[in-house]
N, C-alpha and C. Protein backbone atom coordinates (compact mmCIF):
# COMPACT_ATOMS: atom_id res chain seq x y z
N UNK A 1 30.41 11.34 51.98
CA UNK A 1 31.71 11.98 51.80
C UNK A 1 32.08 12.70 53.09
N UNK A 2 33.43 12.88 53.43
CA UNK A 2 33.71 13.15 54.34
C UNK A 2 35.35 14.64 53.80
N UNK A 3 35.23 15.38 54.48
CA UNK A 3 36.51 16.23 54.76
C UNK A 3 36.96 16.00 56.01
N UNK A 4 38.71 15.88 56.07
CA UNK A 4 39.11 15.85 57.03
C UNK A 4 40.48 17.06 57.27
N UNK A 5 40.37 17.89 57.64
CA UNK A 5 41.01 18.75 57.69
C UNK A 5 41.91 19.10 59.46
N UNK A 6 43.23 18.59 59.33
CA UNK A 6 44.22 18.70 60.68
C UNK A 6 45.53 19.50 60.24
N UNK A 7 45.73 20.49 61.13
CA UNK A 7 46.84 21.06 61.07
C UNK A 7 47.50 21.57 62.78
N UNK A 8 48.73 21.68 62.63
CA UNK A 8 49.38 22.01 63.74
C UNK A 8 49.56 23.48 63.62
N UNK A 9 49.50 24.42 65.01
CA UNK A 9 49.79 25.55 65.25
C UNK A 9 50.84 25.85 66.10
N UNK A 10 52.00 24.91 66.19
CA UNK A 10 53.20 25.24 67.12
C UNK A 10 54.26 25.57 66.49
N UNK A 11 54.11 26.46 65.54
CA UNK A 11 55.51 26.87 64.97
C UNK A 11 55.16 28.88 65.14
N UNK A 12 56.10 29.53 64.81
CA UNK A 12 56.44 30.69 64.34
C UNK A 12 55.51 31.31 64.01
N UNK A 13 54.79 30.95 62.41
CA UNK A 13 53.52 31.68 62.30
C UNK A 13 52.63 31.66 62.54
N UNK A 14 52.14 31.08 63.94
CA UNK A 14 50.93 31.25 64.25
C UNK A 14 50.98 31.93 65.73
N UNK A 15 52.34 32.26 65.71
CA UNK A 15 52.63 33.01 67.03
C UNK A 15 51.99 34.70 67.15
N UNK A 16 51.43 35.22 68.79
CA UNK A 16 51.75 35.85 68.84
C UNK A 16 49.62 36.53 68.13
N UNK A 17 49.81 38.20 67.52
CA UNK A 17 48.26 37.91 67.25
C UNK A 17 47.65 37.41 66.04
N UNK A 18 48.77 37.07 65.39
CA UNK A 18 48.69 36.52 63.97
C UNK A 18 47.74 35.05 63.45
N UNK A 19 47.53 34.56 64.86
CA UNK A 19 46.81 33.31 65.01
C UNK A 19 46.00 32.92 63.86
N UNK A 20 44.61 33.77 64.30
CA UNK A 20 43.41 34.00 63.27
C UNK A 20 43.76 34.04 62.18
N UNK A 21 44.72 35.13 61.42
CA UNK A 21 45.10 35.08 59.95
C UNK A 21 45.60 34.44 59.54
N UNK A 22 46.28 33.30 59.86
CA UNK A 22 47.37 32.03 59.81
C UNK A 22 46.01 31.26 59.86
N UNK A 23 45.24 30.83 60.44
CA UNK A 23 44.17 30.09 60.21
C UNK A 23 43.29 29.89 59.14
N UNK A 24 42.86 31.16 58.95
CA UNK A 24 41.93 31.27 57.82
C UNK A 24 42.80 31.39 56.71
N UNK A 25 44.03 31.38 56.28
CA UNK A 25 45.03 31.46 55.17
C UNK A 25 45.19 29.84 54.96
N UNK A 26 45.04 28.84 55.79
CA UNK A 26 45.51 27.28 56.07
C UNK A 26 44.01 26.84 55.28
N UNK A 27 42.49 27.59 55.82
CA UNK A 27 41.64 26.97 55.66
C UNK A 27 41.13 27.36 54.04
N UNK A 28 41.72 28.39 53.58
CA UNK A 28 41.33 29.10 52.20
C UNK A 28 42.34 27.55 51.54
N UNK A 29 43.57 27.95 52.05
CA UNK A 29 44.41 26.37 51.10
C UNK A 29 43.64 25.30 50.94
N UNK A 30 43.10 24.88 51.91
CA UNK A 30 41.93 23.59 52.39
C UNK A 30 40.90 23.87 51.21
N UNK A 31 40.46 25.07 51.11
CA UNK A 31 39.53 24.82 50.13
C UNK A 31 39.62 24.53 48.70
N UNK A 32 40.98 25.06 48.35
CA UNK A 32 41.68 25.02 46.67
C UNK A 32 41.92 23.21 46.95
N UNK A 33 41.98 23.04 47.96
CA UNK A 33 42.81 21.61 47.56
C UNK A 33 41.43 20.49 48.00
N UNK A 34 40.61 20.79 48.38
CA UNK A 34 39.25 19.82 48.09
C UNK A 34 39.19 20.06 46.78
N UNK A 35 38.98 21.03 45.97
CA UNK A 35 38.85 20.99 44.52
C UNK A 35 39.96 19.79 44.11
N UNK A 36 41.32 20.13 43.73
CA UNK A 36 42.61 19.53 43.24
C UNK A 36 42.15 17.59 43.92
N UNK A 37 41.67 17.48 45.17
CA UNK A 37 41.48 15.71 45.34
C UNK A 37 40.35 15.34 44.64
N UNK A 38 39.27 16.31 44.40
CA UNK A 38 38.10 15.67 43.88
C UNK A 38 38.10 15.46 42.22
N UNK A 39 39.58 16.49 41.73
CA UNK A 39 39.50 16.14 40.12
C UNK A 39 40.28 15.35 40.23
N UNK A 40 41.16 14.48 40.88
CA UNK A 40 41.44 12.94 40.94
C UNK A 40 40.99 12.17 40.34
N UNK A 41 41.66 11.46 39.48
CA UNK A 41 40.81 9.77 39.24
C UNK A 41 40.14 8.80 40.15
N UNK A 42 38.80 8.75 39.93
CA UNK A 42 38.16 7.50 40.98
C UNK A 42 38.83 6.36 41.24
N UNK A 43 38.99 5.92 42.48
CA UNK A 43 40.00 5.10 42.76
C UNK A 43 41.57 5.03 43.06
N UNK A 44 41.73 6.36 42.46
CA UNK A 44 43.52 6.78 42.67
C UNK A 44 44.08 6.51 43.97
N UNK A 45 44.54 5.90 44.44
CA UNK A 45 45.20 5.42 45.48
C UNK A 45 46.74 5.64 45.49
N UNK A 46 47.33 6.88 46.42
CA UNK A 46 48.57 6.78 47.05
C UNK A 46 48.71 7.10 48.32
N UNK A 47 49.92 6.20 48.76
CA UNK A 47 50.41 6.46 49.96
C UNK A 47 51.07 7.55 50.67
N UNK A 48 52.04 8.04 49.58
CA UNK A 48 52.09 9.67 50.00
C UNK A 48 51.85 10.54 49.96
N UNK A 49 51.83 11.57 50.74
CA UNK A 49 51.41 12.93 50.82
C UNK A 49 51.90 13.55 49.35
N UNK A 50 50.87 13.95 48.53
CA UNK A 50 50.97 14.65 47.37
C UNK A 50 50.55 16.16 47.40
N UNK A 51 50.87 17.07 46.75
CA UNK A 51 51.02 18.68 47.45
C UNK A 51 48.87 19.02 47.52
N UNK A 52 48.62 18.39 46.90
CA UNK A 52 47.07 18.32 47.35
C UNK A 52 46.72 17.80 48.55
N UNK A 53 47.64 17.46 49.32
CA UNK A 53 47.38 16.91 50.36
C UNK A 53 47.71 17.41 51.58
N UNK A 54 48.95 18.26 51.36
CA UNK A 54 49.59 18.82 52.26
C UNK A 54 48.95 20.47 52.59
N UNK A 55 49.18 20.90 53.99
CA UNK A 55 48.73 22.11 54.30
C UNK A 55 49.90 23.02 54.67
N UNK A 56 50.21 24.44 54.38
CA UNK A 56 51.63 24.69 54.44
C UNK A 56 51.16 26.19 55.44
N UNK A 57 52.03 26.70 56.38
CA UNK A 57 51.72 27.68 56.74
C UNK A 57 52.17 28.84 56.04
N UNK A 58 52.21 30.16 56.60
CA UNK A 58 52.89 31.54 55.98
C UNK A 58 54.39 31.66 55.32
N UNK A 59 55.13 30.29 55.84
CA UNK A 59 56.63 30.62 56.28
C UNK A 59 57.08 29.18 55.33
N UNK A 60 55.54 28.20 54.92
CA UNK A 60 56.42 27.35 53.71
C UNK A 60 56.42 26.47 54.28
N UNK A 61 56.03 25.79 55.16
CA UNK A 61 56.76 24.72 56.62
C UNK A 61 55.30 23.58 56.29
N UNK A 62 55.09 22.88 56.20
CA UNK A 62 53.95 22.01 56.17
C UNK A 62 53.79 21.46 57.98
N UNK A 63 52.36 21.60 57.91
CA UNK A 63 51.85 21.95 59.40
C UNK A 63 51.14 21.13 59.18
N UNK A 64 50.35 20.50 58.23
CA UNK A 64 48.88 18.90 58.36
C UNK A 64 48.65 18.92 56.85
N UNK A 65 47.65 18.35 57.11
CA UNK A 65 47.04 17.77 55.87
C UNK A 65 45.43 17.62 55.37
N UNK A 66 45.02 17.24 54.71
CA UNK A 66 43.53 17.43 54.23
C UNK A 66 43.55 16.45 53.27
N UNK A 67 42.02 15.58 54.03
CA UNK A 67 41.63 14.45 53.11
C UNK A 67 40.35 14.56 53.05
N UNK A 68 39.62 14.18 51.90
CA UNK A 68 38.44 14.06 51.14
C UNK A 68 38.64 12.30 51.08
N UNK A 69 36.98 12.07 51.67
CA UNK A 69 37.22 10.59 51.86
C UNK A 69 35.80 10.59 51.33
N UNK A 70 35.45 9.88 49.96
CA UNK A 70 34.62 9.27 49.58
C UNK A 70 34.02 7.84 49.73
């Protein structure tokens, strides 16, 4: 099994010294949402980004995404 966890830091809230807390707020999401892909049905296959999938910053804005690859 694999986690894959990518997000962008070029917007607004990660400006400035807020960095760190904008980070670890992205990576706490990351962790609720490995739970939410792994109670998935085996085999569930979609192509789009479903809100388990998506990573959102302080401000609501989706910045990456997170995949659990079995």
């Amino acid at each position: 099994m694999r986690v894959i966890i990518e997000f962008e830091c070029d917007n607004a809230a990660f400006e400035g010294r807020v960095l760190q807390g904008e980070v670890l707020q992205i990576l706490y999401q990351a962790h609720v949402k490995i739970g939410e892909q792994l109670a998935r049905q085996e085999g569930c296959v979609c192509a789009a980004l479903e809100s388990a999938d998506q990573l959102r910053d302080s401000n609501g804005n989706t910045v990456g995404k997170i995949e659990v690859v079995r």
